[in-house]
C-alpha atoms as a PDB file:
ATOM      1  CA  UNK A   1     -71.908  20.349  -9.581  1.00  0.00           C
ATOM      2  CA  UNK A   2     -74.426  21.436  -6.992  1.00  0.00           C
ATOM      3  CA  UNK A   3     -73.358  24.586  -4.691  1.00  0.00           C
ATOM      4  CA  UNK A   4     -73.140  22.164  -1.652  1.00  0.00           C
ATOM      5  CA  UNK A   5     -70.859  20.145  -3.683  1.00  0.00           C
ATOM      6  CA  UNK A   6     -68.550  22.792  -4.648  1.00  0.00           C
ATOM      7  CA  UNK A   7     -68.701  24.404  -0.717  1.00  0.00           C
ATOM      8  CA  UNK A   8     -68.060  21.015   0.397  1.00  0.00           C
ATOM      9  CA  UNK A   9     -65.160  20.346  -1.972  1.00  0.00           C
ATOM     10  CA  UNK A  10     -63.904  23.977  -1.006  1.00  0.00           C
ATOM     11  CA  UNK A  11     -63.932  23.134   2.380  1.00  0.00           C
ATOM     12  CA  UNK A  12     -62.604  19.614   2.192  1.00  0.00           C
ATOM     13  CA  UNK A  13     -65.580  18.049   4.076  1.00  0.00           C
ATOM     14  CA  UNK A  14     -65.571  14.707   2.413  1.00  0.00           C
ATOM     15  CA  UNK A  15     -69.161  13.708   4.605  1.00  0.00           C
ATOM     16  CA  UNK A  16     -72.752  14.636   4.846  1.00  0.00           C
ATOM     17  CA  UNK A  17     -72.612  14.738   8.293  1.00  0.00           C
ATOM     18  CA  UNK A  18     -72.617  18.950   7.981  1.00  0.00           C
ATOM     19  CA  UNK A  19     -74.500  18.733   5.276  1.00  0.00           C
ATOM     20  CA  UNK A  20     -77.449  20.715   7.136  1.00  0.00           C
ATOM     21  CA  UNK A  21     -74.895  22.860   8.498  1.00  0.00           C
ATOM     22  CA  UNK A  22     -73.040  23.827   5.288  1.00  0.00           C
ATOM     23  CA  UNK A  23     -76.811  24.100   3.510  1.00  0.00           C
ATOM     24  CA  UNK A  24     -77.795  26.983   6.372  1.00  0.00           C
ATOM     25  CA  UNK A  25     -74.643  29.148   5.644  1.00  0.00           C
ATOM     26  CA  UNK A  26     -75.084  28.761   1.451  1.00  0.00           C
ATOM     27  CA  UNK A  27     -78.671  30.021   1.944  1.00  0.00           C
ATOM     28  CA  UNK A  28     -77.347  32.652   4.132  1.00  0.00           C
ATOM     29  CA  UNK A  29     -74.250  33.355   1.895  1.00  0.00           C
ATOM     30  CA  UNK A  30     -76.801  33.415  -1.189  1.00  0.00           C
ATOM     31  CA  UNK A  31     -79.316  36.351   0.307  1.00  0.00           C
ATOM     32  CA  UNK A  32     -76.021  38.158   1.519  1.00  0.00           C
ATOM     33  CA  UNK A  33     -75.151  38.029  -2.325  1.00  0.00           C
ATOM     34  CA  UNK A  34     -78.496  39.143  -3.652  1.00  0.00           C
ATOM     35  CA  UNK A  35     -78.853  41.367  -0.854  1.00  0.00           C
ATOM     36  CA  UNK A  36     -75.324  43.452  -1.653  1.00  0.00           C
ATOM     37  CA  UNK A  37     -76.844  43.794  -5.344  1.00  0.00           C
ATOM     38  CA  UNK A  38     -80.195  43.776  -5.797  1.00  0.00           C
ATOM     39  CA  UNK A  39     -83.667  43.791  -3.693  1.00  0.00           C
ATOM     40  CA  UNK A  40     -84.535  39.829  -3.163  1.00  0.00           C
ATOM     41  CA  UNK A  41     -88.096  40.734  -3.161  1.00  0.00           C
ATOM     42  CA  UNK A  42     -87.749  42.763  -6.346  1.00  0.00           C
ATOM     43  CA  UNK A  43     -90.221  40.429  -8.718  1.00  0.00           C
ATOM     44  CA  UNK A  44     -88.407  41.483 -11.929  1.00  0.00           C
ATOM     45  CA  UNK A  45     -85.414  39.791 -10.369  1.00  0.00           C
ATOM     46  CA  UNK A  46     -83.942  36.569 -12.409  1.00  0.00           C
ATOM     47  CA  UNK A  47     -83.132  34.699  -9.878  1.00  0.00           C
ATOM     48  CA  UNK A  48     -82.637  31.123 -11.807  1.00  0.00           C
ATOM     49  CA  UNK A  49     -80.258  32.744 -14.436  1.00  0.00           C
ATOM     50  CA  UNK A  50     -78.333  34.605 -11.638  1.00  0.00           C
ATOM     51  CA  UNK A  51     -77.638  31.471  -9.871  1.00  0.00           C
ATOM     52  CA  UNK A  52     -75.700  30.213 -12.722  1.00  0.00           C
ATOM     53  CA  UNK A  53     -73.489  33.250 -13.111  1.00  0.00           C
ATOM     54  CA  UNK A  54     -69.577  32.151 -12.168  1.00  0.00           C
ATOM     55  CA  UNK A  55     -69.271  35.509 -10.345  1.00  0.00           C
ATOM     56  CA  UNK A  56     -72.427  34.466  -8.183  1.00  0.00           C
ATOM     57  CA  UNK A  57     -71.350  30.806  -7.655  1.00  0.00           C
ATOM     58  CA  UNK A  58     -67.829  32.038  -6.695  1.00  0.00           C
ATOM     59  CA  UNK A  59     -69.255  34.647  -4.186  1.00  0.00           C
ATOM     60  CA  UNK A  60     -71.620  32.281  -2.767  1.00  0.00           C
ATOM     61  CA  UNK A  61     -69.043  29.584  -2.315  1.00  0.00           C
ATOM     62  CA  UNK A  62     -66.379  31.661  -0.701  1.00  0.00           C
ATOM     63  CA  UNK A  63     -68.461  33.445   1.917  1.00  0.00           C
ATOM     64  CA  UNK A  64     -70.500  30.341   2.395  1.00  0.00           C
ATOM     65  CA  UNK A  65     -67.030  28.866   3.053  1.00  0.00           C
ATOM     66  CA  UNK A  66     -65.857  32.038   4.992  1.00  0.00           C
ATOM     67  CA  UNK A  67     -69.119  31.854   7.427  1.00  0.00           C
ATOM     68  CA  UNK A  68     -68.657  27.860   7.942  1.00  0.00           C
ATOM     69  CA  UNK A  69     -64.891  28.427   8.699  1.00  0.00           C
ATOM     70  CA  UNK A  70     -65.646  31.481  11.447  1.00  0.00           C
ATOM     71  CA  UNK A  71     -68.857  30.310  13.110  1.00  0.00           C
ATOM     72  CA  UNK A  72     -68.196  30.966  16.115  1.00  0.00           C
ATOM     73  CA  UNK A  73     -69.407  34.225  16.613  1.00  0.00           C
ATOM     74  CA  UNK A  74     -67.830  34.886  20.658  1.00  0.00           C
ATOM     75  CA  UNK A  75     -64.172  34.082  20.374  1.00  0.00           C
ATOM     76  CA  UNK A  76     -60.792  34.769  21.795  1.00  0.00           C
ATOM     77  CA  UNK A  77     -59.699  34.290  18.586  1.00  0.00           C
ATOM     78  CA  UNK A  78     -60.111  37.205  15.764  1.00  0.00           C
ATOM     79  CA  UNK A  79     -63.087  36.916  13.491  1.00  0.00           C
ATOM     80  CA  UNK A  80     -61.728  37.498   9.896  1.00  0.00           C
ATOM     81  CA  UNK A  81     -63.334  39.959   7.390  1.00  0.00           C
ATOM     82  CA  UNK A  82     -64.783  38.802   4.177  1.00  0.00           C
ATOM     83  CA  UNK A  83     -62.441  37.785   2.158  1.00  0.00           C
ATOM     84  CA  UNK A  84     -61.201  40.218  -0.783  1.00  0.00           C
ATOM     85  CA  UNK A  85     -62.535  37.630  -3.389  1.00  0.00           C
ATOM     86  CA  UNK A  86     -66.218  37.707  -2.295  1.00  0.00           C
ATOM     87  CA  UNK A  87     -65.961  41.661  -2.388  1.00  0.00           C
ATOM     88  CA  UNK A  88     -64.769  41.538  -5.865  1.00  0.00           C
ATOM     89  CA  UNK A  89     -67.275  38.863  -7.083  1.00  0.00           C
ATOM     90  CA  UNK A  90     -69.829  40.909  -5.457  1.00  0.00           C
ATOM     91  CA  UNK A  91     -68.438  44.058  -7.549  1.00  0.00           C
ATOM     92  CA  UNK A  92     -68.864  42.225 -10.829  1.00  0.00           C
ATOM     93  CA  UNK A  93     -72.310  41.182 -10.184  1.00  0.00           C
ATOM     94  CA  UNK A  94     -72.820  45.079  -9.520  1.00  0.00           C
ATOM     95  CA  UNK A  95     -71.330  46.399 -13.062  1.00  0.00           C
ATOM     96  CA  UNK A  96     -74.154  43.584 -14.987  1.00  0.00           C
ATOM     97  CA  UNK A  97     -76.661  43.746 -12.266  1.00  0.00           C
ATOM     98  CA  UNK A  98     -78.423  44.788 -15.008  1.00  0.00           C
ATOM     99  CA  UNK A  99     -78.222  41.611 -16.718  1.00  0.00           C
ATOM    100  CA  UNK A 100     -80.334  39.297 -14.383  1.00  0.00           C
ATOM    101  CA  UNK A 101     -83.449  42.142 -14.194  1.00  0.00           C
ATOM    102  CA  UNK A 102     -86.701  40.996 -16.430  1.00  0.00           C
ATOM    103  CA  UNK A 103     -88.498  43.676 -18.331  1.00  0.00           C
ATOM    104  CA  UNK A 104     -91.793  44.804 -16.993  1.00  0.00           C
ATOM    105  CA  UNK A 105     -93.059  43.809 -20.870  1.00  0.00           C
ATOM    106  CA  UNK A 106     -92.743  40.796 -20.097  1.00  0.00           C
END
Protein backbone atom coordinates (compact mmCIF):
# COMPACT_ATOMS: atom_id res chain seq x y z
CA UNK A 1 0.00 0.00 0.00
CA UNK A 2 1.29 3.33 -1.21
CA UNK A 3 1.73 6.20 1.61
CA UNK A 4 -1.21 8.14 -0.04
CA UNK A 5 -3.18 5.07 0.33
CA UNK A 6 -2.55 4.48 3.87
CA UNK A 7 -2.98 8.64 4.67
CA UNK A 8 -6.05 8.40 2.75
CA UNK A 9 -7.40 5.32 4.52
CA UNK A 10 -6.23 7.07 7.87
CA UNK A 11 -8.12 9.90 7.10
CA UNK A 12 -11.20 8.27 5.66
CA UNK A 13 -11.06 10.21 2.33
CA UNK A 14 -12.57 7.60 0.13
CA UNK A 15 -11.79 10.16 -3.27
CA UNK A 16 -8.97 11.55 -5.25
CA UNK A 17 -10.38 14.70 -5.25
CA UNK A 18 -7.51 15.78 -2.35
CA UNK A 19 -5.35 13.69 -3.73
CA UNK A 20 -2.91 16.75 -4.60
CA UNK A 21 -3.70 18.07 -1.34
CA UNK A 22 -2.98 15.00 0.83
CA UNK A 23 0.34 14.38 -1.63
CA UNK A 24 1.71 18.17 -0.51
CA UNK A 25 1.38 17.43 3.30
CA UNK A 26 3.09 13.58 2.92
CA UNK A 27 6.03 15.31 1.16
CA UNK A 28 6.01 17.84 3.82
CA UNK A 29 5.37 15.27 6.66
CA UNK A 30 8.29 13.09 5.00
CA UNK A 31 11.22 16.02 5.12
CA UNK A 32 9.79 16.91 8.69
CA UNK A 33 10.69 13.14 9.42
CA UNK A 34 14.10 13.10 7.83
CA UNK A 35 14.66 16.47 8.96
CA UNK A 36 14.06 15.55 12.99
CA UNK A 37 16.75 12.66 12.30
CA UNK A 38 19.07 13.05 9.88
CA UNK A 39 20.47 15.82 7.27
CA UNK A 40 18.24 15.24 3.89
CA UNK A 41 21.12 16.40 1.93
CA UNK A 42 23.50 14.06 3.73
CA UNK A 43 24.52 11.74 0.46
CA UNK A 44 25.33 8.70 2.66
CA UNK A 45 21.67 8.85 3.59
CA UNK A 46 19.45 5.59 2.55
CA UNK A 47 16.69 7.10 1.72
CA UNK A 48 14.82 4.06 -0.28
CA UNK A 49 15.40 1.60 2.69
CA UNK A 50 14.25 4.29 5.23
CA UNK A 51 11.05 4.72 3.49
CA UNK A 52 10.13 1.24 4.18
CA UNK A 53 10.84 1.33 7.88
CA UNK A 54 7.22 0.88 9.92
CA UNK A 55 8.48 3.56 12.36
CA UNK A 56 8.97 5.97 9.25
CA UNK A 57 5.68 5.01 7.49
CA UNK A 58 3.83 5.43 10.84
CA UNK A 59 5.44 8.91 11.47
CA UNK A 60 4.85 10.02 8.06
CA UNK A 61 1.25 8.93 8.06
CA UNK A 62 0.24 10.43 11.34
CA UNK A 63 1.69 13.91 10.92
CA UNK A 64 0.79 13.84 7.29
CA UNK A 65 -2.67 13.12 8.76
CA UNK A 66 -2.13 15.63 11.69
CA UNK A 67 -1.13 18.59 9.08
CA UNK A 68 -4.24 17.66 6.64
CA UNK A 69 -6.60 17.62 9.73
CA UNK A 70 -5.23 21.31 11.14
CA UNK A 71 -4.59 23.23 7.92
CA UNK A 72 -5.79 26.03 8.70
CA UNK A 73 -3.09 27.83 10.04
CA UNK A 74 -5.30 31.36 11.44
CA UNK A 75 -8.07 29.95 13.55
CA UNK A 76 -10.36 30.65 16.40
CA UNK A 77 -10.09 27.29 17.03
CA UNK A 78 -6.79 25.76 18.87
CA UNK A 79 -4.15 24.31 16.63
CA UNK A 80 -3.21 20.88 18.19
CA UNK A 81 0.44 19.77 18.84
CA UNK A 82 1.91 16.81 17.15
CA UNK A 83 0.55 14.07 18.25
CA UNK A 84 2.51 11.86 20.97
CA UNK A 85 2.73 8.97 18.35
CA UNK A 86 4.72 10.89 15.68
CA UNK A 87 7.16 12.02 18.59
CA UNK A 88 7.71 8.51 19.54
CA UNK A 89 8.07 7.14 15.95
CA UNK A 90 10.40 9.91 15.42
CA UNK A 91 12.39 8.68 18.69
CA UNK A 92 12.79 5.19 17.29
CA UNK A 93 14.07 6.28 14.04
CA UNK A 94 16.67 8.27 16.31
CA UNK A 95 17.99 5.10 18.48
CA UNK A 96 18.75 3.11 14.59
CA UNK A 97 19.38 6.27 12.75
CA UNK A 98 22.29 4.52 12.32
CA UNK A 99 20.78 1.88 10.37
CA UNK A 100 19.69 3.78 7.13
CA UNK A 101 23.48 5.64 6.82
CA UNK A 102 25.72 4.01 3.78
CA UNK A 103 29.39 3.58 4.41
CA UNK A 104 31.71 5.97 2.73
CA UNK A 105 33.43 2.41 1.32
CA UNK A 106 30.95 2.06 -0.56
Amino acid sequence: MSILESVKRHLRVMHDLEDPDIQEKIDWAENDVIEAIYDSYDKSLDKESLKKDTSYRKAVTLLATHYYENRLSVSEVNIHESPYSVVHAIQTLRAHRDRYLKDDDT
